[in-house]
C-alpha atoms as a PDB file:
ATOM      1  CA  UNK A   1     -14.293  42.515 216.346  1.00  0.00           C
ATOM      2  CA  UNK A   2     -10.615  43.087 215.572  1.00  0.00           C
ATOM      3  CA  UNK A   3     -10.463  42.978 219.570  1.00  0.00           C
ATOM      4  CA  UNK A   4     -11.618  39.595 219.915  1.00  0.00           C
ATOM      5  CA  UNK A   5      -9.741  37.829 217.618  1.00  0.00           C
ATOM      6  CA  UNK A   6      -6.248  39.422 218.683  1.00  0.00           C
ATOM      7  CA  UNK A   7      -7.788  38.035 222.047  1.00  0.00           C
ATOM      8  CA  UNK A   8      -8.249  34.722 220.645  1.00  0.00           C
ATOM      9  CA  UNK A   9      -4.774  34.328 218.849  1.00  0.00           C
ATOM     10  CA  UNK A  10      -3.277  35.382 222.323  1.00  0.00           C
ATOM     11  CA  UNK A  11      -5.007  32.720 223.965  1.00  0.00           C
ATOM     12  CA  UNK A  12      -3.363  30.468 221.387  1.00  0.00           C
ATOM     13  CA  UNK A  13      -0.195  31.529 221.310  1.00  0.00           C
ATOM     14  CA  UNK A  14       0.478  31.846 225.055  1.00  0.00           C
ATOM     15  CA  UNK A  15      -1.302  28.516 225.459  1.00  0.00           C
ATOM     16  CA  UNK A  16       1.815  26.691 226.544  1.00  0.00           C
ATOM     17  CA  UNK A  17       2.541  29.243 229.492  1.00  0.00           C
ATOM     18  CA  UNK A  18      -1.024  28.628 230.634  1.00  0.00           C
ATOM     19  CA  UNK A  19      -1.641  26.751 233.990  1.00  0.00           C
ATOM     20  CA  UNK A  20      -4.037  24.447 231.547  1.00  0.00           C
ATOM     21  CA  UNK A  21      -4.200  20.415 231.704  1.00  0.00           C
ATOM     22  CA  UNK A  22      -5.659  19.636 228.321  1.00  0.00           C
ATOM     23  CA  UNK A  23      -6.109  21.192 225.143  1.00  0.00           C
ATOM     24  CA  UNK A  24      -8.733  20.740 222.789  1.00  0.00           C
ATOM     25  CA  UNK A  25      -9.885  22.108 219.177  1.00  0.00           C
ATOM     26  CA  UNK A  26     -13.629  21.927 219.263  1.00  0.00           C
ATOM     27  CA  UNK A  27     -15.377  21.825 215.810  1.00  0.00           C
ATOM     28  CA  UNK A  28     -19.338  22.113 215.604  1.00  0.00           C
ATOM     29  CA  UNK A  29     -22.293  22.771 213.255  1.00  0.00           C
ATOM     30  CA  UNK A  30     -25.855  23.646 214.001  1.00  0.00           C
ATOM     31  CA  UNK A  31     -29.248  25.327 213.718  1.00  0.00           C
ATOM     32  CA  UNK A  32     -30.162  28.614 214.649  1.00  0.00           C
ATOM     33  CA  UNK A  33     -33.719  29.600 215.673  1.00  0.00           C
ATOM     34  CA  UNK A  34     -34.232  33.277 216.408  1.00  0.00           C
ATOM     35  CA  UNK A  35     -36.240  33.250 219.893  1.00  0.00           C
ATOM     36  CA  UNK A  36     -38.261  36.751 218.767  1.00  0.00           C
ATOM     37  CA  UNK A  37     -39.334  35.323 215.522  1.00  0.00           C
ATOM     38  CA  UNK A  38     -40.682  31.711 214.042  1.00  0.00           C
ATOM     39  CA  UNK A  39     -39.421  32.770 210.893  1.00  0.00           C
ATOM     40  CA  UNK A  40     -36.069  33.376 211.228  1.00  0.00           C
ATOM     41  CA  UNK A  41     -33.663  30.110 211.049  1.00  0.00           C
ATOM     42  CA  UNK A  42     -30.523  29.211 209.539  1.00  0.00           C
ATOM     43  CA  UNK A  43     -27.640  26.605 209.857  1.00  0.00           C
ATOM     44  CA  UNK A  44     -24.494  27.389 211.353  1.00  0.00           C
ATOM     45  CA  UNK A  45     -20.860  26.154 211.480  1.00  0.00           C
ATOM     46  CA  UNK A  46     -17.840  27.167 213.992  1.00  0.00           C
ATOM     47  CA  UNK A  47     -14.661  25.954 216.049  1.00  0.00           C
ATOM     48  CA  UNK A  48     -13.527  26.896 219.356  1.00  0.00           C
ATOM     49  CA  UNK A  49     -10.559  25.977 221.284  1.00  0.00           C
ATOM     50  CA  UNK A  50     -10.726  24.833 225.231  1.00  0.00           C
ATOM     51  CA  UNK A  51      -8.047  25.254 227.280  1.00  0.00           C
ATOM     52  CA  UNK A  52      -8.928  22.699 230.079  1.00  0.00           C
ATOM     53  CA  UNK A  53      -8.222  24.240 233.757  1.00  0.00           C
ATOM     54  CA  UNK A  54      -8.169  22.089 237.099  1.00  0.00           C
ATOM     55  CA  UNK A  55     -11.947  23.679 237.535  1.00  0.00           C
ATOM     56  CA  UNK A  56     -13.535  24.397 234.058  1.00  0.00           C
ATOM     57  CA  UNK A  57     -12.540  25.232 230.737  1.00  0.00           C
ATOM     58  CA  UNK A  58     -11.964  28.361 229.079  1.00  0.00           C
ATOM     59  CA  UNK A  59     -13.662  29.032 225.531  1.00  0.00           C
ATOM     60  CA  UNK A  60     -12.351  30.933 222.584  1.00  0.00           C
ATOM     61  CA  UNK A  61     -14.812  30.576 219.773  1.00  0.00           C
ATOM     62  CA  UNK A  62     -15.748  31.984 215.834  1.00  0.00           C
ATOM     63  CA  UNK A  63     -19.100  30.699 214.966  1.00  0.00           C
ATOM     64  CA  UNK A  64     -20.922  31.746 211.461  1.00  0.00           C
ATOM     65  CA  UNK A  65     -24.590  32.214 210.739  1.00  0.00           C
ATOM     66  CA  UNK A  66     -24.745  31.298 206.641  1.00  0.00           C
ATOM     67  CA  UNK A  67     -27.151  33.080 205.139  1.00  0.00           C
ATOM     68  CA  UNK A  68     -30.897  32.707 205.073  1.00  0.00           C
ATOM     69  CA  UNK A  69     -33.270  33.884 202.608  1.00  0.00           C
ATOM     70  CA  UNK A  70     -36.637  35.264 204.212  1.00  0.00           C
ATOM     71  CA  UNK A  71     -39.937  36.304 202.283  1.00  0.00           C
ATOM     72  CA  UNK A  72     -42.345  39.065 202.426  1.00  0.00           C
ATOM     73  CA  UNK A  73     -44.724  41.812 201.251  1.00  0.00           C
ATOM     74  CA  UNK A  74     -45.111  45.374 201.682  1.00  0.00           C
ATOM     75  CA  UNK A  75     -47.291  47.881 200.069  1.00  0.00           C
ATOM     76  CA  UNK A  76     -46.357  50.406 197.377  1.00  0.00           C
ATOM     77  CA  UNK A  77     -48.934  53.239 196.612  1.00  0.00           C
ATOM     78  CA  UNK A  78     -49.070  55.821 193.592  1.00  0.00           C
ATOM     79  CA  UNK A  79     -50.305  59.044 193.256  1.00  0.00           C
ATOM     80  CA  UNK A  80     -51.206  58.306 189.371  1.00  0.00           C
ATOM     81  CA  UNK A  81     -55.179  58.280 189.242  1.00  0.00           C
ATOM     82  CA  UNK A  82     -55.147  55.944 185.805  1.00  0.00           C
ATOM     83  CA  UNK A  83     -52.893  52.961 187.912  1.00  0.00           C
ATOM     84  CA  UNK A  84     -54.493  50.981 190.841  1.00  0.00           C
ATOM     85  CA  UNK A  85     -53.683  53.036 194.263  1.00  0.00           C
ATOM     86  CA  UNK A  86     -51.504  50.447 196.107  1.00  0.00           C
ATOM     87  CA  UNK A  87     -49.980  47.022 194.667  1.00  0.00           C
ATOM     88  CA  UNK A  88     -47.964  44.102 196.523  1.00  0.00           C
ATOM     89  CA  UNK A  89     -44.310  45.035 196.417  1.00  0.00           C
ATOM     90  CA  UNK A  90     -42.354  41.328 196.890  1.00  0.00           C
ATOM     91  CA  UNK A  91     -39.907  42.026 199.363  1.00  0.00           C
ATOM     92  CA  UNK A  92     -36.633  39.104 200.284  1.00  0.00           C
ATOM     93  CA  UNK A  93     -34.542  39.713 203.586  1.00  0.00           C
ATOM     94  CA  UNK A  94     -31.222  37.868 203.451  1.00  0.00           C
ATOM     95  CA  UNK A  95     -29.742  37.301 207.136  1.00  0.00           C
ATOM     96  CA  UNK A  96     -26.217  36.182 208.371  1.00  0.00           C
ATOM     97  CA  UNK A  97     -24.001  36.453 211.207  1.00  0.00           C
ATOM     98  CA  UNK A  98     -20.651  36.185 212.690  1.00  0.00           C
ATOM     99  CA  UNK A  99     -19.659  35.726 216.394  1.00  0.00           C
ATOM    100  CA  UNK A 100     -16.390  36.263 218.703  1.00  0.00           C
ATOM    101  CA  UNK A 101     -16.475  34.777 221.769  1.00  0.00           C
ATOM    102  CA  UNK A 102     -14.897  33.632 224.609  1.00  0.00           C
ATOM    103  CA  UNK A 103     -16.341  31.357 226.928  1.00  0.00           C
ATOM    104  CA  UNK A 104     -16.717  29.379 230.080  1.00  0.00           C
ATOM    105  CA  UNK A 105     -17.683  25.499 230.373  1.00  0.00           C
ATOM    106  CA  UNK A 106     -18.892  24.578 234.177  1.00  0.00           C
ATOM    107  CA  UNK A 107     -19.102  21.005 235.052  1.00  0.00           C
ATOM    108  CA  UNK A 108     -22.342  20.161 236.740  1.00  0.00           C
ATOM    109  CA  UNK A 109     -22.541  16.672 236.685  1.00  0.00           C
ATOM    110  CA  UNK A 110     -20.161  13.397 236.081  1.00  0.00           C
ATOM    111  CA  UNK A 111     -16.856  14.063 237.430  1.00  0.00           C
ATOM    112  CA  UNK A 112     -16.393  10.444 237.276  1.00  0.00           C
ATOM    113  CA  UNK A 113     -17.840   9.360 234.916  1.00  0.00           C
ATOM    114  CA  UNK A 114     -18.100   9.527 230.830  1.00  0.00           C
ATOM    115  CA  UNK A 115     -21.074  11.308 230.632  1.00  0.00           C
ATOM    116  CA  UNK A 116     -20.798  14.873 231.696  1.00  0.00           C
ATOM    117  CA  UNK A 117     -23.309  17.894 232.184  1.00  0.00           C
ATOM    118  CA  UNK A 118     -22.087  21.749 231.717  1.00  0.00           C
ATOM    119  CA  UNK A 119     -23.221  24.755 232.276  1.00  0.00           C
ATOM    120  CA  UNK A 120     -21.875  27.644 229.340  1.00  0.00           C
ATOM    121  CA  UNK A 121     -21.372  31.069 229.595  1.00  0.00           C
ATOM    122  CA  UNK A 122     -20.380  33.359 226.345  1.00  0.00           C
ATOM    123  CA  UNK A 123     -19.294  37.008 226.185  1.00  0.00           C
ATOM    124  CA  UNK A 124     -18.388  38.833 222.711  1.00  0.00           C
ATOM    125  CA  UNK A 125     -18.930  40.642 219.602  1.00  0.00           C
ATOM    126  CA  UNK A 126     -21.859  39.782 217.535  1.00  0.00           C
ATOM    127  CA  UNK A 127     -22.216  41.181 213.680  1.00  0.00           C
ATOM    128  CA  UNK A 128     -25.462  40.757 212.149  1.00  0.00           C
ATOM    129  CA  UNK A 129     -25.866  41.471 208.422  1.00  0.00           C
ATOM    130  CA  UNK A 130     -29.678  42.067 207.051  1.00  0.00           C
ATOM    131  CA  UNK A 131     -30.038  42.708 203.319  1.00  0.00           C
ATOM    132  CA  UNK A 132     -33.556  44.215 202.342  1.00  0.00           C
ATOM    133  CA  UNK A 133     -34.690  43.681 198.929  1.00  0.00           C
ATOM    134  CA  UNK A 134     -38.022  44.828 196.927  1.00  0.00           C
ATOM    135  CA  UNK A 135     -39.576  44.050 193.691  1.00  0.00           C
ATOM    136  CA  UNK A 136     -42.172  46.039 192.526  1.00  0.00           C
ATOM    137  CA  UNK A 137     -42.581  49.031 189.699  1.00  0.00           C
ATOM    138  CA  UNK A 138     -40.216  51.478 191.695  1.00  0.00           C
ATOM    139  CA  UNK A 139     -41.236  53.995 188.652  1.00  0.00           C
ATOM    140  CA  UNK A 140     -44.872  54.695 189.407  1.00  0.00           C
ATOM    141  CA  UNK A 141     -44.920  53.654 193.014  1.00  0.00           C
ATOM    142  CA  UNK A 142     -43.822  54.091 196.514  1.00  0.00           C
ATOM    143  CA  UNK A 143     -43.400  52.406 199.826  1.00  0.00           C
ATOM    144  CA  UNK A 144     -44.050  54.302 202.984  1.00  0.00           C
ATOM    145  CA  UNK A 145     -41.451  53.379 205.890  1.00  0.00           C
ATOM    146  CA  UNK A 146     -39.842  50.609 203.734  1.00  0.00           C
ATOM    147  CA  UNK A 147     -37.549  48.342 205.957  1.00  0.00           C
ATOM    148  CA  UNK A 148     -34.009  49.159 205.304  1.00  0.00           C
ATOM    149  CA  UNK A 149     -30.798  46.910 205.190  1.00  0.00           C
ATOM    150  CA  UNK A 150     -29.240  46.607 208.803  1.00  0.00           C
ATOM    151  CA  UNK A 151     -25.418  45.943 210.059  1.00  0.00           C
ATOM    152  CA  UNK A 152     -24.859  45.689 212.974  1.00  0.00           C
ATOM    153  CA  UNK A 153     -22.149  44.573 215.463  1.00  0.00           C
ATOM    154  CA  UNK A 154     -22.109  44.687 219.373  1.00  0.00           C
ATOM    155  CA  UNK A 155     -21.550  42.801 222.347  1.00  0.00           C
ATOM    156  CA  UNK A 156     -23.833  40.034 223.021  1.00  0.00           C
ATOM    157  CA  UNK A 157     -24.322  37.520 225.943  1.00  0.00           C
ATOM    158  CA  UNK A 158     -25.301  33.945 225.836  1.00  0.00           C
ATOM    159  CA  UNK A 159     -25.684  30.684 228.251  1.00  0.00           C
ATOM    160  CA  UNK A 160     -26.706  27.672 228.030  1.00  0.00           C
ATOM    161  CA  UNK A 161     -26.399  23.844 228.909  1.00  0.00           C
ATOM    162  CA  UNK A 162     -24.340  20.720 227.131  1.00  0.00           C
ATOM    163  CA  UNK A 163     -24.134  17.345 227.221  1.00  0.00           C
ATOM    164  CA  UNK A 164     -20.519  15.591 226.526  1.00  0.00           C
ATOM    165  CA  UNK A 165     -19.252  11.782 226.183  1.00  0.00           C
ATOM    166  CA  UNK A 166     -16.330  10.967 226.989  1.00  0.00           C
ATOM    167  CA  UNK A 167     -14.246   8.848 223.891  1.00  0.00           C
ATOM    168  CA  UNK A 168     -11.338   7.213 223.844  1.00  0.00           C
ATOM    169  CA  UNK A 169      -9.594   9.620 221.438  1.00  0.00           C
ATOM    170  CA  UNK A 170     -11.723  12.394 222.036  1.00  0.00           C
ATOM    171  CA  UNK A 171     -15.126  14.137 223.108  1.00  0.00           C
ATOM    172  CA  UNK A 172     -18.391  14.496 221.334  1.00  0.00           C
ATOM    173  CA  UNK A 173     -20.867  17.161 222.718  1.00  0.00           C
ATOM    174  CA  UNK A 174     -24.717  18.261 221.995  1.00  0.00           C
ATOM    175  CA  UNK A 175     -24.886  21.977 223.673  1.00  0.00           C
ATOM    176  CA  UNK A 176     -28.422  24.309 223.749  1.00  0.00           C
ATOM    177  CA  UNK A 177     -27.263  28.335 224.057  1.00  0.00           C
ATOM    178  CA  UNK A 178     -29.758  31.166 223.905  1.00  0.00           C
ATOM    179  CA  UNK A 179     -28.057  34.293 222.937  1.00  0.00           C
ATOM    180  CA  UNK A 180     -29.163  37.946 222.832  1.00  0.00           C
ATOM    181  CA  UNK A 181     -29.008  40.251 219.889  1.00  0.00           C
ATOM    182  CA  UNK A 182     -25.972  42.801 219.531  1.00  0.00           C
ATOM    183  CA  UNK A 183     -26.204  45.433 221.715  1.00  0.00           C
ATOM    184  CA  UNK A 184     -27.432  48.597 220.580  1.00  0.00           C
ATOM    185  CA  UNK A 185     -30.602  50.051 219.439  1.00  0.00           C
ATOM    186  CA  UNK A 186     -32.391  50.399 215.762  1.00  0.00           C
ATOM    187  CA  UNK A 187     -33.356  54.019 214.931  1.00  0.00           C
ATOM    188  CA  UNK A 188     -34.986  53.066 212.076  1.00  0.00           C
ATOM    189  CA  UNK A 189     -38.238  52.007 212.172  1.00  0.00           C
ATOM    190  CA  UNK A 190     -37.967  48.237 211.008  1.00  0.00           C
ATOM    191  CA  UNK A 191     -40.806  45.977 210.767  1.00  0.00           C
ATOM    192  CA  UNK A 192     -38.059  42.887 211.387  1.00  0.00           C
ATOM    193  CA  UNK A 193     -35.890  42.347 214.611  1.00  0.00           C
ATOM    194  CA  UNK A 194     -32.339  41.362 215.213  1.00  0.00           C
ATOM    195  CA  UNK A 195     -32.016  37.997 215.653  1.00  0.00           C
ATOM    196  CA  UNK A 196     -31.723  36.655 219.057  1.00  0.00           C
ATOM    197  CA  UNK A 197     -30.886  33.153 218.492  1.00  0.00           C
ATOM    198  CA  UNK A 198     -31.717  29.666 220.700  1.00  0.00           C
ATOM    199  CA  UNK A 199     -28.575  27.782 218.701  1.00  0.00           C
ATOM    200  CA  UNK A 200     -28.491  23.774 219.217  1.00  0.00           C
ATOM    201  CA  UNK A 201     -24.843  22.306 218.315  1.00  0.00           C
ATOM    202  CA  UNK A 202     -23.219  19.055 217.936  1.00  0.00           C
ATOM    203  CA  UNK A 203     -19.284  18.848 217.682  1.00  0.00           C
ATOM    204  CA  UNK A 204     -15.920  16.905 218.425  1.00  0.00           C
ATOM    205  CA  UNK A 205     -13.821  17.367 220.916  1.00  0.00           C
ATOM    206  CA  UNK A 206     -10.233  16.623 219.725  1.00  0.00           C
ATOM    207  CA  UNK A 207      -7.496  16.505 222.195  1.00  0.00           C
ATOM    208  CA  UNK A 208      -4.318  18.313 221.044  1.00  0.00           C
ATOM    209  CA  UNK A 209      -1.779  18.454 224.017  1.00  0.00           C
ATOM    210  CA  UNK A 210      -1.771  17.722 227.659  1.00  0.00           C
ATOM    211  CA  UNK A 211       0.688  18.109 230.637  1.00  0.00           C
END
């Protein structure tokens, strides 16, 4: 993570020495869908800065995943022959993120025209945070294999497509990117998964130099 971000504030401060024709600051909000799970959603906010080369346009972006709430139940069982042998134990899995990326934007269609068609690559660190919670009479009774909280950070991967018009004092873009989960597998036996998320964005493309 620490990586990334010394990566991005290079790409910022060397920006001037960079064989780039525009730059832009790029800030966008969204909704997050997790592709391996319907119930797994939550809104998300981020910036990223595009250095604008003769071909494409090289991405450096932070994006956070605010926190969800997500509910459940599990079983508890006792061992005491005067209280019932299992009862509902409520259980509440709170899920956030954080990415560091750095990106590529492809032009695929409109070279000359306002409207414009990209094709996005990402590569970076992904940190997923899952809190586990339970409410139940922890004195008398037990869960078997309860899910556990989870943090976890590793590379990730992501493409997708966006759509961008052209305005006279800027850019505004819709963009669709499907994303994989951190890298790296779950010991644990976990009855949730990582989020893998299909992210749609809107944002503003504001110009802040050009040679």
């Amino acid at each position: 993570m620490k990586r990334t971000l010394s990566l991005l504030l290079v790409m910022v401060v060397l920006s001037p020495k960079l064989s780039f024709s525009q730059l832009y600051i790029e800030p966008f909000a969204g909704y997050q869908r997790s592709q391996n799970s319907s119930n797994y959603n939550m809104l998300n906010t981020g910036v990223q800065v595009a250095f604008k080369l003769k071909v494409y346009e090289i991405l450096g972006q932070v994006q956070r995943g605010w926190p969800q709430t997500f509910n459940g139940v599990d079983e508890a069982f006792t061992t005491n022959t005067f209280l019932p042998l299992s009862m509902p134990a409520q259980k509440t899995i709170t899920t956030s993120a954080f990415t560091f990326a750095i990106g590529h934007r492809l032009k695929l269609f409109g070279k000359k025209t306002k409207n414009s068609f990209f094709l996005k690559l990402y590569t970076g660190l992904m940190s997923q945070n899952n809190v586990v919670k339970y409410q139940y009479d922890k004195t008398n009774y037990v869960i078997l294999n309860p899910d556990k909280t989870i943090d976890r950070t590793g590379l990730f991967i992501s493409g997708g497509f966006e759509y961008m018009r052209s305005l006279k004092n800027g850019r505004l873009f819709i963009d669709l990117n499907f994303s994989s989960p951190p890298i790296g597998s779950v010991k644990y036996p976990i009855s949730y998964h990582l989020m893998s998320p299909v992210t749609l964005n809107v944002g503003y493309s504001i110009k802040i130099s050009k040679k």
